[in-house]
PDB file of N, CA and C in Angstrom:
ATOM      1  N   UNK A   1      17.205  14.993   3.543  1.00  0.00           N
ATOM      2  CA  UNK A   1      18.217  15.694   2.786  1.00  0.00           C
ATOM      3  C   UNK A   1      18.072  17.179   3.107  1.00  0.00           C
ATOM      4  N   UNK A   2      19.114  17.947   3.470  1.00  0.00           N
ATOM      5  CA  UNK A   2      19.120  19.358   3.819  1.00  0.00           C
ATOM      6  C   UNK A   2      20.370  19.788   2.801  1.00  0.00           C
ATOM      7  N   UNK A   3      20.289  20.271   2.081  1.00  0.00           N
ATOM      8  CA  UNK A   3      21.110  20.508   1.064  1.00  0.00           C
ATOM      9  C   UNK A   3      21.038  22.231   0.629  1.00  0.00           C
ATOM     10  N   UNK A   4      22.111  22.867   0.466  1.00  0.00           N
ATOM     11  CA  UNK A   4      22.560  24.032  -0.210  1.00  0.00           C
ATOM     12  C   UNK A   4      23.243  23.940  -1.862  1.00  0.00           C
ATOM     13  N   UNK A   5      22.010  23.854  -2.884  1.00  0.00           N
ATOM     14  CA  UNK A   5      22.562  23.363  -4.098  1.00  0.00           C
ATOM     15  C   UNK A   5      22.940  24.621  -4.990  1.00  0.00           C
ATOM     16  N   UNK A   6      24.110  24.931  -5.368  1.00  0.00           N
ATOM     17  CA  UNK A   6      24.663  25.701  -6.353  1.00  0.00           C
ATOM     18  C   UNK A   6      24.432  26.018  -7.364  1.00  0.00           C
ATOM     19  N   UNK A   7      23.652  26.995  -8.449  1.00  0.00           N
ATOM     20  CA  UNK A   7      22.762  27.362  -9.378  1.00  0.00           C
ATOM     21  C   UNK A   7      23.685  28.081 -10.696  1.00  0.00           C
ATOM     22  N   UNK A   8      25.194  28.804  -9.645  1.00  0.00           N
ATOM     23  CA  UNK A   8      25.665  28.559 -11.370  1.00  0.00           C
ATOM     24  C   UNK A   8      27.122  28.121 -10.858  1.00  0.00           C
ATOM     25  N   UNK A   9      28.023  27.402 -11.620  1.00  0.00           N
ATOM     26  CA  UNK A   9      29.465  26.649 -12.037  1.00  0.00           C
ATOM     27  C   UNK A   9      29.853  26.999 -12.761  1.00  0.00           C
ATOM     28  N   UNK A  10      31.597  27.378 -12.913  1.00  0.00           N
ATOM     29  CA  UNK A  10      32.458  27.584 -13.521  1.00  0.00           C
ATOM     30  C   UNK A  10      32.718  26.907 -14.858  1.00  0.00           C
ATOM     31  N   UNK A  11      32.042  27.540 -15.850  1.00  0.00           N
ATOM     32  CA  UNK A  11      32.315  26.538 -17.149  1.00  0.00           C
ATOM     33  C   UNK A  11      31.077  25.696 -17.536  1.00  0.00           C
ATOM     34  N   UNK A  12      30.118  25.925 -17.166  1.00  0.00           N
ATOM     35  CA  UNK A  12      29.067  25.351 -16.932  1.00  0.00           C
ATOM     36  C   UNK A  12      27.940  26.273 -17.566  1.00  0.00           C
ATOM     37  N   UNK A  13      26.984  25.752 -18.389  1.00  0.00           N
ATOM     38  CA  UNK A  13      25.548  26.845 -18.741  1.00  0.00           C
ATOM     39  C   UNK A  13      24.904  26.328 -17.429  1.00  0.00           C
ATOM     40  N   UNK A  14      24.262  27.876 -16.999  1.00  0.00           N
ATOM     41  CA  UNK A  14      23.147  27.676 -15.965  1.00  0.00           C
ATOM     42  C   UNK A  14      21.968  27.096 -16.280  1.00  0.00           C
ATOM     43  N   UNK A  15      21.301  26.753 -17.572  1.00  0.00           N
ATOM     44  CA  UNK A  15      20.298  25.475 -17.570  1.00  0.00           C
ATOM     45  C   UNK A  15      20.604  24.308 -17.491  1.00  0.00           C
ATOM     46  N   UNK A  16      22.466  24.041 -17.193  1.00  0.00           N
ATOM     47  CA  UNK A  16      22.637  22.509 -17.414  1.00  0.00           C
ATOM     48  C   UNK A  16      22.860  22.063 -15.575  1.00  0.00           C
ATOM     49  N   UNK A  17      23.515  23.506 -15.508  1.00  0.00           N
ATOM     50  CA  UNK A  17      23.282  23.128 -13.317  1.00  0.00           C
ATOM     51  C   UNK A  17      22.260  23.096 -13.042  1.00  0.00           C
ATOM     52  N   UNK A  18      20.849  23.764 -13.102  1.00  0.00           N
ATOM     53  CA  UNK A  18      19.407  23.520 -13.006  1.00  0.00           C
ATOM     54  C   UNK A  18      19.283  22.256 -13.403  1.00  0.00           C
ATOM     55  N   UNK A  19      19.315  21.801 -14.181  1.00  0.00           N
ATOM     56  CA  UNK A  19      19.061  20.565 -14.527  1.00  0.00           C
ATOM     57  C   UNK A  19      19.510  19.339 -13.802  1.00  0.00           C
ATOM     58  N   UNK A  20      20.705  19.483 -13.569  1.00  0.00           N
ATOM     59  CA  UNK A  20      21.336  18.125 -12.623  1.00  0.00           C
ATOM     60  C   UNK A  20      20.927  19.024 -11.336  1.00  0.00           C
ATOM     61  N   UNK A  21      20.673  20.173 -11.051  1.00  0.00           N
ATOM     62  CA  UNK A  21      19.899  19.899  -9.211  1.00  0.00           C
ATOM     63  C   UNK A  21      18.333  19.140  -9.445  1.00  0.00           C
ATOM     64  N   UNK A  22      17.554  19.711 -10.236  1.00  0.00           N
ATOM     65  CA  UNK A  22      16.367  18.692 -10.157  1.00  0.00           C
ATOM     66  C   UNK A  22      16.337  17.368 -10.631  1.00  0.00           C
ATOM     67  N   UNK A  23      17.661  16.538 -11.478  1.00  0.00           N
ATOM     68  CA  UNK A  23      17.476  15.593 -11.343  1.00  0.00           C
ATOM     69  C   UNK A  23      17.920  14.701  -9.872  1.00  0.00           C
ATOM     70  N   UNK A  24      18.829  15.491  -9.105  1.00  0.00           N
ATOM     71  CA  UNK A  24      19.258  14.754  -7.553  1.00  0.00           C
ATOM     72  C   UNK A  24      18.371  14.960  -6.848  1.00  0.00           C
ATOM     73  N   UNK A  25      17.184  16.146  -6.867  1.00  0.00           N
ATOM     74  CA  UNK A  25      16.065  16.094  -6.169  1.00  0.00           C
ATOM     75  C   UNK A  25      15.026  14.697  -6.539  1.00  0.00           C
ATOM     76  N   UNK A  26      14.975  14.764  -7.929  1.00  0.00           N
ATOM     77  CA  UNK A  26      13.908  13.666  -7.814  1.00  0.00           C
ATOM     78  C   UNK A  26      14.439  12.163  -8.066  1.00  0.00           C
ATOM     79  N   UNK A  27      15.860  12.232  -7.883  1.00  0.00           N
ATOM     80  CA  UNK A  27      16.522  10.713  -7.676  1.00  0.00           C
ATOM     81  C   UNK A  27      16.888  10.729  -6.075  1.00  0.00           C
ATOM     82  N   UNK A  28      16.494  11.634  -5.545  1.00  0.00           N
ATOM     83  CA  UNK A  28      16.885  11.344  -3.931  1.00  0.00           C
ATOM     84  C   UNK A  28      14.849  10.939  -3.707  1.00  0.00           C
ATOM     85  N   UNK A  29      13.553  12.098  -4.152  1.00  0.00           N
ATOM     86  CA  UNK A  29      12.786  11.110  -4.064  1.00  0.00           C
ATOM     87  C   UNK A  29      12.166   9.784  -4.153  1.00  0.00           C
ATOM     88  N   UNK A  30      12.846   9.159  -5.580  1.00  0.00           N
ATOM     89  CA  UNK A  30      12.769   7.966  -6.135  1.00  0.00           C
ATOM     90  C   UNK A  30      13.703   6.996  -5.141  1.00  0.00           C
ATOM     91  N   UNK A  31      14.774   7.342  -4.644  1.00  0.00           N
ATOM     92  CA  UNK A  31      15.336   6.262  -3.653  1.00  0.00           C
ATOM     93  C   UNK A  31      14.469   6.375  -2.542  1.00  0.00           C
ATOM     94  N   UNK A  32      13.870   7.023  -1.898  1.00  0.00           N
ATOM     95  CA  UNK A  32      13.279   7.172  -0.911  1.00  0.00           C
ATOM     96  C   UNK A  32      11.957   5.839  -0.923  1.00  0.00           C
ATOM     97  N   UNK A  33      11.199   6.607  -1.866  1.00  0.00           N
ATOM     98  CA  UNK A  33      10.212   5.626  -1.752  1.00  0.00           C
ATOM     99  C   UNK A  33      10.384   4.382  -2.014  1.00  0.00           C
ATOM    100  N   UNK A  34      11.524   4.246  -2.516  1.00  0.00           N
ATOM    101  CA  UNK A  34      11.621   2.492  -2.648  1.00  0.00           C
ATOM    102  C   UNK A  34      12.312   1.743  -1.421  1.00  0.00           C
ATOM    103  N   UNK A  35      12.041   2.341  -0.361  1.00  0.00           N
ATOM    104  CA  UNK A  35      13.037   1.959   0.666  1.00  0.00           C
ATOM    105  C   UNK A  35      11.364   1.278   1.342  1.00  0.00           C
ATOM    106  N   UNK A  36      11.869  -0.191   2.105  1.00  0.00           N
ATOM    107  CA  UNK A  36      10.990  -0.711   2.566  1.00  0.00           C
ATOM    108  C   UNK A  36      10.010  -0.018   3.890  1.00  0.00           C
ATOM    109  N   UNK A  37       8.988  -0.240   4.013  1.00  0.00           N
ATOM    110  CA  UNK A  37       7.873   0.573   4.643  1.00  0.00           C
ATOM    111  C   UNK A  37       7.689   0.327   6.333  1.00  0.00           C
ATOM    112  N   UNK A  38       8.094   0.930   7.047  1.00  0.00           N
ATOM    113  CA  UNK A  38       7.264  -0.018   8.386  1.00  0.00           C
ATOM    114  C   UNK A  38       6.439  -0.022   8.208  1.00  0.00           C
ATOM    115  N   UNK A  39       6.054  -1.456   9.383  1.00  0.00           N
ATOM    116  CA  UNK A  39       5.134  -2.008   9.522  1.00  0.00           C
ATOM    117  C   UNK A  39       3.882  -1.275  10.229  1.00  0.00           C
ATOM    118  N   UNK A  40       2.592  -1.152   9.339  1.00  0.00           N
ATOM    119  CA  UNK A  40       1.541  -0.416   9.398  1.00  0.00           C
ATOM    120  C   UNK A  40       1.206   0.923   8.969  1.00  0.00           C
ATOM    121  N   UNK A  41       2.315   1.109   7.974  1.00  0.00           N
ATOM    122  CA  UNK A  41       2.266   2.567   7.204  1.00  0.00           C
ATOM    123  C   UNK A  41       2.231   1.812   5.648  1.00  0.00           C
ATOM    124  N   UNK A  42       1.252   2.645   4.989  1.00  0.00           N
ATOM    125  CA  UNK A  42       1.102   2.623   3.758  1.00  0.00           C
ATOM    126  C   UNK A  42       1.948   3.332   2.779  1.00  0.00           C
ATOM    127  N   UNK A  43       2.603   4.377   2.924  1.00  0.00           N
ATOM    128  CA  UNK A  43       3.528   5.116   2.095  1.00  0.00           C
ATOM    129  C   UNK A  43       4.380   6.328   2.647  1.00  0.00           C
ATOM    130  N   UNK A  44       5.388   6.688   1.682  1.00  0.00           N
ATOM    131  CA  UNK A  44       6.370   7.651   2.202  1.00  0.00           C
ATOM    132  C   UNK A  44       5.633   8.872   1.943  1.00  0.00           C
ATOM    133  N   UNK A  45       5.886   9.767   2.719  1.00  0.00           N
ATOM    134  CA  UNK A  45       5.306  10.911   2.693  1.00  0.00           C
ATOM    135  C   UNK A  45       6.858  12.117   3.040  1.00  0.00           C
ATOM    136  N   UNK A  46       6.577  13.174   2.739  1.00  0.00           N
ATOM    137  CA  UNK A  46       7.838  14.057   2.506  1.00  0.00           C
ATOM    138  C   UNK A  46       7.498  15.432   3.162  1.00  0.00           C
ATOM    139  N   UNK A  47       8.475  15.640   3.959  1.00  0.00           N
ATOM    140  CA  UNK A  47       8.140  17.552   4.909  1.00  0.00           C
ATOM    141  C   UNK A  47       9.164  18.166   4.096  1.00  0.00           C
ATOM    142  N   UNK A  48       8.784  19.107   2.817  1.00  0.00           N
ATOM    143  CA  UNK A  48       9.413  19.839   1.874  1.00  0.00           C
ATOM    144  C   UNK A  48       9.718  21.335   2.400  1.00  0.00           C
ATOM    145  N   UNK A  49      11.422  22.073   2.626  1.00  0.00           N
ATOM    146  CA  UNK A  49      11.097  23.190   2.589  1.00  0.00           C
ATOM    147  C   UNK A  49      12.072  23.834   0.938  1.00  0.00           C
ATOM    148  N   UNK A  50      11.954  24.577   0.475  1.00  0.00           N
ATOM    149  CA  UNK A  50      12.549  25.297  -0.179  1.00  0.00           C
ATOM    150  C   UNK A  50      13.062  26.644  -0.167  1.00  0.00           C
ATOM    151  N   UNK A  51      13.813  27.433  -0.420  1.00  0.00           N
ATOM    152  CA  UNK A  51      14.346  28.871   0.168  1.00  0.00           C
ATOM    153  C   UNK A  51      15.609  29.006  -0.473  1.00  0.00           C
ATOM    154  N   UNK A  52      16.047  30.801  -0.131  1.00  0.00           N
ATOM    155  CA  UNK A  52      17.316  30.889  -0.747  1.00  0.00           C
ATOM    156  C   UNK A  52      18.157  30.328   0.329  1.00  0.00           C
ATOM    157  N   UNK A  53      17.701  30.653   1.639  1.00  0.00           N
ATOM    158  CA  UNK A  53      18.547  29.845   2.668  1.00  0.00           C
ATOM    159  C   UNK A  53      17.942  29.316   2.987  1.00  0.00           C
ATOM    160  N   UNK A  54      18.538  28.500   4.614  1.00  0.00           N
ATOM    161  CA  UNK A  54      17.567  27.469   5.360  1.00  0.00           C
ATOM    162  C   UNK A  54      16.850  28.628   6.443  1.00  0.00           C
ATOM    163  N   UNK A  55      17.014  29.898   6.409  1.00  0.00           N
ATOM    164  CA  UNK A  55      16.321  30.728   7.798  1.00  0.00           C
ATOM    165  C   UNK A  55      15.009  30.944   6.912  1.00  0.00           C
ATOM    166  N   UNK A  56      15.292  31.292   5.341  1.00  0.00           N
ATOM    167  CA  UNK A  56      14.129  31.910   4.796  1.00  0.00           C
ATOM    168  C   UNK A  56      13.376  30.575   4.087  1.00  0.00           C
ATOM    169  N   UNK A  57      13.810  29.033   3.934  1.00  0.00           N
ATOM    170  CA  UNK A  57      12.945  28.470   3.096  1.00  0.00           C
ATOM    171  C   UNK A  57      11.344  28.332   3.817  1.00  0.00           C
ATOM    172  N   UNK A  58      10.848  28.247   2.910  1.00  0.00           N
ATOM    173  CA  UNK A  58       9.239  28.094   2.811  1.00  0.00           C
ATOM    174  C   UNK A  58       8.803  26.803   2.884  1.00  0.00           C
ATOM    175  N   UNK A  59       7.412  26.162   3.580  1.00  0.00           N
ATOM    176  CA  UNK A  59       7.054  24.795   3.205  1.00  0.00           C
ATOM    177  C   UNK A  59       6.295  24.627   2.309  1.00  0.00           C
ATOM    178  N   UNK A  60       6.526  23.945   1.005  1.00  0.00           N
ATOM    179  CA  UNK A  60       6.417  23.931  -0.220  1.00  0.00           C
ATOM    180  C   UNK A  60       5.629  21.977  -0.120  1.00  0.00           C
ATOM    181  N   UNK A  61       4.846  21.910  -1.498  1.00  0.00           N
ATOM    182  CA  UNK A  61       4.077  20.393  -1.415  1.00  0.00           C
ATOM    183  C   UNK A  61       5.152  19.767  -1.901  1.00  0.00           C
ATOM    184  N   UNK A  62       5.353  18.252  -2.214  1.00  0.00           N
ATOM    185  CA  UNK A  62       6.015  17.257  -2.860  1.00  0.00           C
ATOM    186  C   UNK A  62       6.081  18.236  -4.240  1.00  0.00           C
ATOM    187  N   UNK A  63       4.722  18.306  -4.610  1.00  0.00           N
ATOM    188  CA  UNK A  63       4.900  18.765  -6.032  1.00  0.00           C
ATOM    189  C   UNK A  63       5.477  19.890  -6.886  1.00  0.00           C
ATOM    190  N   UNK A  64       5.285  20.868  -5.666  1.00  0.00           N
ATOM    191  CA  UNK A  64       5.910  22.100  -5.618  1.00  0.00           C
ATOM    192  C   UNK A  64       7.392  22.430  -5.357  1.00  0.00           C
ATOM    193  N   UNK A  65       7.961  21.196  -4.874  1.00  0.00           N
ATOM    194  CA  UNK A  65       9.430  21.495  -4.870  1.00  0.00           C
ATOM    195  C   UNK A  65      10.314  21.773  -5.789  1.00  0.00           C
ATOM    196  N   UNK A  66      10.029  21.633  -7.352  1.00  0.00           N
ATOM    197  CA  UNK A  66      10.707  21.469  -8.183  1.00  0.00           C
ATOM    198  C   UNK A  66      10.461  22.850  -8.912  1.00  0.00           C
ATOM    199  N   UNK A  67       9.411  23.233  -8.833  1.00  0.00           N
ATOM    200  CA  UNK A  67       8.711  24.632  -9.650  1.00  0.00           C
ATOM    201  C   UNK A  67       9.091  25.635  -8.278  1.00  0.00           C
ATOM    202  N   UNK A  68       9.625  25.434  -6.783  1.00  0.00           N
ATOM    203  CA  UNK A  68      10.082  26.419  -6.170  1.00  0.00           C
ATOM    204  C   UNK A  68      11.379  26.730  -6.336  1.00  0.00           C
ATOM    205  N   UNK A  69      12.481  25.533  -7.089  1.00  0.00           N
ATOM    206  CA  UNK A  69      13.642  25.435  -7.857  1.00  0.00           C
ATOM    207  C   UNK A  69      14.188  26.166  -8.664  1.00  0.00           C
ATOM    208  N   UNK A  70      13.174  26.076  -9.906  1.00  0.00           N
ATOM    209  CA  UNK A  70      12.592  26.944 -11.059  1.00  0.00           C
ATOM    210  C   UNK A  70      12.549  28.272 -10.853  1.00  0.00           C
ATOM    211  N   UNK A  71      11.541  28.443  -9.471  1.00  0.00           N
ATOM    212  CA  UNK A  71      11.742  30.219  -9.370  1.00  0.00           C
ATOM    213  C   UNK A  71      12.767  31.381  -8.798  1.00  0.00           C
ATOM    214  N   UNK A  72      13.155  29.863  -8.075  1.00  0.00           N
ATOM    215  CA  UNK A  72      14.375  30.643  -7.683  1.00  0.00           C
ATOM    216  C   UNK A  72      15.808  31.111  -8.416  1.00  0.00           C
ATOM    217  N   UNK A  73      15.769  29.874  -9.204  1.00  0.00           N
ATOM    218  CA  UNK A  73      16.881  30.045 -10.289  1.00  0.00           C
ATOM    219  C   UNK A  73      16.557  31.167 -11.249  1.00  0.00           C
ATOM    220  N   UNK A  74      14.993  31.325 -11.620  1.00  0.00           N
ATOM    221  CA  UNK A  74      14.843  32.927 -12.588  1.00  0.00           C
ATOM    222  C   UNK A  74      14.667  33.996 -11.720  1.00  0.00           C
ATOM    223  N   UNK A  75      14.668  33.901 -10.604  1.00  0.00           N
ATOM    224  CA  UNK A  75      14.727  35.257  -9.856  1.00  0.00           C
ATOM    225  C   UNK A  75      16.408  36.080  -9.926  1.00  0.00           C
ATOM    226  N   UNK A  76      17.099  34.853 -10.523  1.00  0.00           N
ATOM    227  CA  UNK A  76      18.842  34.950 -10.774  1.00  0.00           C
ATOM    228  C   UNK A  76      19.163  34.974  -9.489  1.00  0.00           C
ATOM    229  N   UNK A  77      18.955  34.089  -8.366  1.00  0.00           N
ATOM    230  CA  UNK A  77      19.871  33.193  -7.133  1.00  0.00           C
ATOM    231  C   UNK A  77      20.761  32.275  -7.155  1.00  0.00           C
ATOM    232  N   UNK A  78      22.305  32.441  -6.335  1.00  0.00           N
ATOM    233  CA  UNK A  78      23.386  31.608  -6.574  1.00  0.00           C
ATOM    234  C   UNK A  78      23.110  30.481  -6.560  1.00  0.00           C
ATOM    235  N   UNK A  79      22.370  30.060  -5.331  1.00  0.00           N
ATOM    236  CA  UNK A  79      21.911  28.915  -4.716  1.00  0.00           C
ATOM    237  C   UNK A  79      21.025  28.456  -3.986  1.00  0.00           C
ATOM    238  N   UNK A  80      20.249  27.563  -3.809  1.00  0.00           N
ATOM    239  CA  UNK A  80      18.627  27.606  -3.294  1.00  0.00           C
ATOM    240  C   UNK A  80      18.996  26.126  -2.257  1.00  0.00           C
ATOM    241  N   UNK A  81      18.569  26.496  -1.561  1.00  0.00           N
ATOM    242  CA  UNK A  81      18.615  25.560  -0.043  1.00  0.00           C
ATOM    243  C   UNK A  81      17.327  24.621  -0.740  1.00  0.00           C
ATOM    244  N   UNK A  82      17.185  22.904  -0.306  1.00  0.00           N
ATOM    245  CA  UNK A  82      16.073  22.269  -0.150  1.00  0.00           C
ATOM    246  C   UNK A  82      16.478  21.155   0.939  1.00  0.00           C
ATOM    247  N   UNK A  83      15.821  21.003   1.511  1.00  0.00           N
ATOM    248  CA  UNK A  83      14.985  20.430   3.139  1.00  0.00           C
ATOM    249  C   UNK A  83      14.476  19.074   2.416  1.00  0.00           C
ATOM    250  N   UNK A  84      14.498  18.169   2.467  1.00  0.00           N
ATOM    251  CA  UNK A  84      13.371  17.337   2.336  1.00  0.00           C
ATOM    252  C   UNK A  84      13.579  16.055   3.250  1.00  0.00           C
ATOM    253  N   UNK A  85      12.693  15.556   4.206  1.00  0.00           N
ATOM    254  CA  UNK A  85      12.224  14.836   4.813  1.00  0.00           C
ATOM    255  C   UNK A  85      11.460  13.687   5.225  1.00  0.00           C
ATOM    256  N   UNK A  86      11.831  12.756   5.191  1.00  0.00           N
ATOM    257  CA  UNK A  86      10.564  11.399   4.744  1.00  0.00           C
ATOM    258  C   UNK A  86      10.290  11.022   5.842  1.00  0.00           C
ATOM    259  N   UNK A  87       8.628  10.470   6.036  1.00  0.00           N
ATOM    260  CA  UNK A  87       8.723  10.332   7.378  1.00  0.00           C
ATOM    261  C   UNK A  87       6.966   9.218   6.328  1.00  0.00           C
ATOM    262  N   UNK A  88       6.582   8.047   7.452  1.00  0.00           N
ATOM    263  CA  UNK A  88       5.599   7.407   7.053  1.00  0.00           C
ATOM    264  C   UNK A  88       4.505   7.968   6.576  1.00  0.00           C
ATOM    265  N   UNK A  89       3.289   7.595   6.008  1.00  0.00           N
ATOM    266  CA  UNK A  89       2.497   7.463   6.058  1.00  0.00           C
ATOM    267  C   UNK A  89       1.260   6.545   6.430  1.00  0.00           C
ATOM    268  N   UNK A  90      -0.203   7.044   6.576  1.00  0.00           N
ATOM    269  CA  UNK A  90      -1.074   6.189   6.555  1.00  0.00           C
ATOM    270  C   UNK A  90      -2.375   6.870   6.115  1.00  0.00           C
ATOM    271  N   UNK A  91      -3.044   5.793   4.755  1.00  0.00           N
ATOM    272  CA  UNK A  91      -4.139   6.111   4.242  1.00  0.00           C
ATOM    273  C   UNK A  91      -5.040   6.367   5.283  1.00  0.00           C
ATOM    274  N   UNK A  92      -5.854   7.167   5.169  1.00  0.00           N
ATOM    275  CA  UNK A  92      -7.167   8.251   5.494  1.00  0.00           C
ATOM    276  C   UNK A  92      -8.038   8.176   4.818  1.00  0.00           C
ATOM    277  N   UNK A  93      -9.030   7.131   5.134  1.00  0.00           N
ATOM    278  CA  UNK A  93     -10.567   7.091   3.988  1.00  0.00           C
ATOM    279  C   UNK A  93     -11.506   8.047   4.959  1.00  0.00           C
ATOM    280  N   UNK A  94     -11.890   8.794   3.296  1.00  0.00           N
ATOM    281  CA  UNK A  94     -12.912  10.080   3.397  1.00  0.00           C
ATOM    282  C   UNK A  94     -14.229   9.891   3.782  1.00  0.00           C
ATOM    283  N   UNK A  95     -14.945   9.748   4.490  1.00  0.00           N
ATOM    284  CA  UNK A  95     -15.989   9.105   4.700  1.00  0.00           C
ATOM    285  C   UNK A  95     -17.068  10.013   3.467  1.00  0.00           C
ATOM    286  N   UNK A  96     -17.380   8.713   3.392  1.00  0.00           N
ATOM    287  CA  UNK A  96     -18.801   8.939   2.368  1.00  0.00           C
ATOM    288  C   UNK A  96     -20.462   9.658   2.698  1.00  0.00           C
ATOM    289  N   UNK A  97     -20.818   9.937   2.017  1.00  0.00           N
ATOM    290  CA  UNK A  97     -21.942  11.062   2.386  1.00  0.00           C
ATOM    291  C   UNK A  97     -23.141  10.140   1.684  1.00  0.00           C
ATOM    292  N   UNK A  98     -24.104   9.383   2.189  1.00  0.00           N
ATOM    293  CA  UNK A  98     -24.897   8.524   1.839  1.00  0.00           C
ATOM    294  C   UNK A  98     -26.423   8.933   2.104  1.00  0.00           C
ATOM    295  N   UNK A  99     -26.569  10.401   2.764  1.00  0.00           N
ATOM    296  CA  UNK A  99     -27.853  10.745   3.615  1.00  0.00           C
ATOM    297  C   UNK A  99     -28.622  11.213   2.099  1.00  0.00           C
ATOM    298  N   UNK A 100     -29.638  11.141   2.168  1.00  0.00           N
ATOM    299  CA  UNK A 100     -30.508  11.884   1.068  1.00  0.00           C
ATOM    300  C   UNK A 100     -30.277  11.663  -0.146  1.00  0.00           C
ATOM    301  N   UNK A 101     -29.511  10.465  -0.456  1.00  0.00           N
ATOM    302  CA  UNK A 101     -28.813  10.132  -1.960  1.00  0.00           C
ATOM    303  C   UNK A 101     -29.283   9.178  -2.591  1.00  0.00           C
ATOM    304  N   UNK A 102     -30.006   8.775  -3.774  1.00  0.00           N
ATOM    305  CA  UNK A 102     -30.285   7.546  -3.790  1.00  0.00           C
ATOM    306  C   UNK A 102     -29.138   6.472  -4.259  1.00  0.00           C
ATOM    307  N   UNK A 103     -29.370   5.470  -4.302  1.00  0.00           N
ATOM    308  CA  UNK A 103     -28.289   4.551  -4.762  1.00  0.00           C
ATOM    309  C   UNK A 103     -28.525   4.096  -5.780  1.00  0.00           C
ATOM    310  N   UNK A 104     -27.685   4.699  -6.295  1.00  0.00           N
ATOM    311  CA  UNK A 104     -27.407   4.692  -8.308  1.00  0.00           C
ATOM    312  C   UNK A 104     -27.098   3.323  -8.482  1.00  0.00           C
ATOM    313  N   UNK A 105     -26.260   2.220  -7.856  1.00  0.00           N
ATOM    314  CA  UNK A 105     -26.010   0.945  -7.973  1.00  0.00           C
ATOM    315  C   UNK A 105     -27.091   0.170  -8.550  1.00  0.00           C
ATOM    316  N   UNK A 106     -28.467   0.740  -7.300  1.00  0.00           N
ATOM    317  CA  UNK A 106     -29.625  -0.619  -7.500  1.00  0.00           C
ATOM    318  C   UNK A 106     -30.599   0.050  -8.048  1.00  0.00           C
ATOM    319  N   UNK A 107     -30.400   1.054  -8.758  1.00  0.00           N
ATOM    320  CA  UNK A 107     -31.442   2.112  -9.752  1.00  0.00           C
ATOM    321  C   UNK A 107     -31.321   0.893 -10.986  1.00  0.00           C
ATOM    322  N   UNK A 108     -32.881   0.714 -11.285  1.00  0.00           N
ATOM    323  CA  UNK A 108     -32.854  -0.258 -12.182  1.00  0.00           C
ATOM    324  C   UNK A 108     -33.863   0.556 -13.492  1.00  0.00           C
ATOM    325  N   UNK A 109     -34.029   1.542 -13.122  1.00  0.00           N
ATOM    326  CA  UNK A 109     -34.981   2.460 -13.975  1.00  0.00           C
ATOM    327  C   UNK A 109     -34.428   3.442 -15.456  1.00  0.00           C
ATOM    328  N   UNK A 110     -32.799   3.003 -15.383  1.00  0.00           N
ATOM    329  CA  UNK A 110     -32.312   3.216 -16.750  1.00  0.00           C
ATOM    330  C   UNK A 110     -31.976   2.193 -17.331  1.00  0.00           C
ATOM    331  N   UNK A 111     -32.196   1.552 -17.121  1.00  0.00           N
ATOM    332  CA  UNK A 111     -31.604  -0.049 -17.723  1.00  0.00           C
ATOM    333  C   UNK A 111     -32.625  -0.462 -18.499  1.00  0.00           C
TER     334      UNK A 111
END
């Protein structure tokens, strides 16, 4: 979704246009992820930009898209550009650090 969303309307309070842009933001995320997965990816993952335009938006987290919304609308901007992008994922296990540790599992000395 590359979208130029409109921040204030004719006849309209500007907390009620804020409001329906972040709810199409997070009903365009919610369709997203429910869209079936290829095969060998674990989840949707999202390339977020936010900005007053598309030359100046910023890359912003999943989480941050909505609070870069927010600031833009109190900075008093007509309209705030958002980018968002789905593209696969795949889990990444952190490897564990086991050197010099004892193992609390088979510690039988608090029991």
């Amino acid at each position: 979704m590359k979208k130029n969303f409109p921040l204030q309307a004719e006849g309209k309070h500007p907390d009620r246009v804020l409001e329906a842009v972040k709810h199409d933001i997070r009903k365009y995320f919610k369709r997203e992820r429910n869209r079936d997965l290829p095969k060998g990816a674990d989840f949707w993952d999202f390339d977020c930009k936010v900005g007053l335009t598309a030359d100046t938006a910023e890359v912003v987290r999943v989480s941050g898209v909505i609070e870069a919304v927010d600031a833009a609308a109190k900075s008093g901007a007509t309209s705030v550009y958002v980018e968002i992008l789905s593209k696969h994922g795949v889990r990444v296990l952190k490897p564990q650090d086991h050197s010099g540790g004892e193992d609390l599992l088979n510690d039988q000395s608090h029991v």
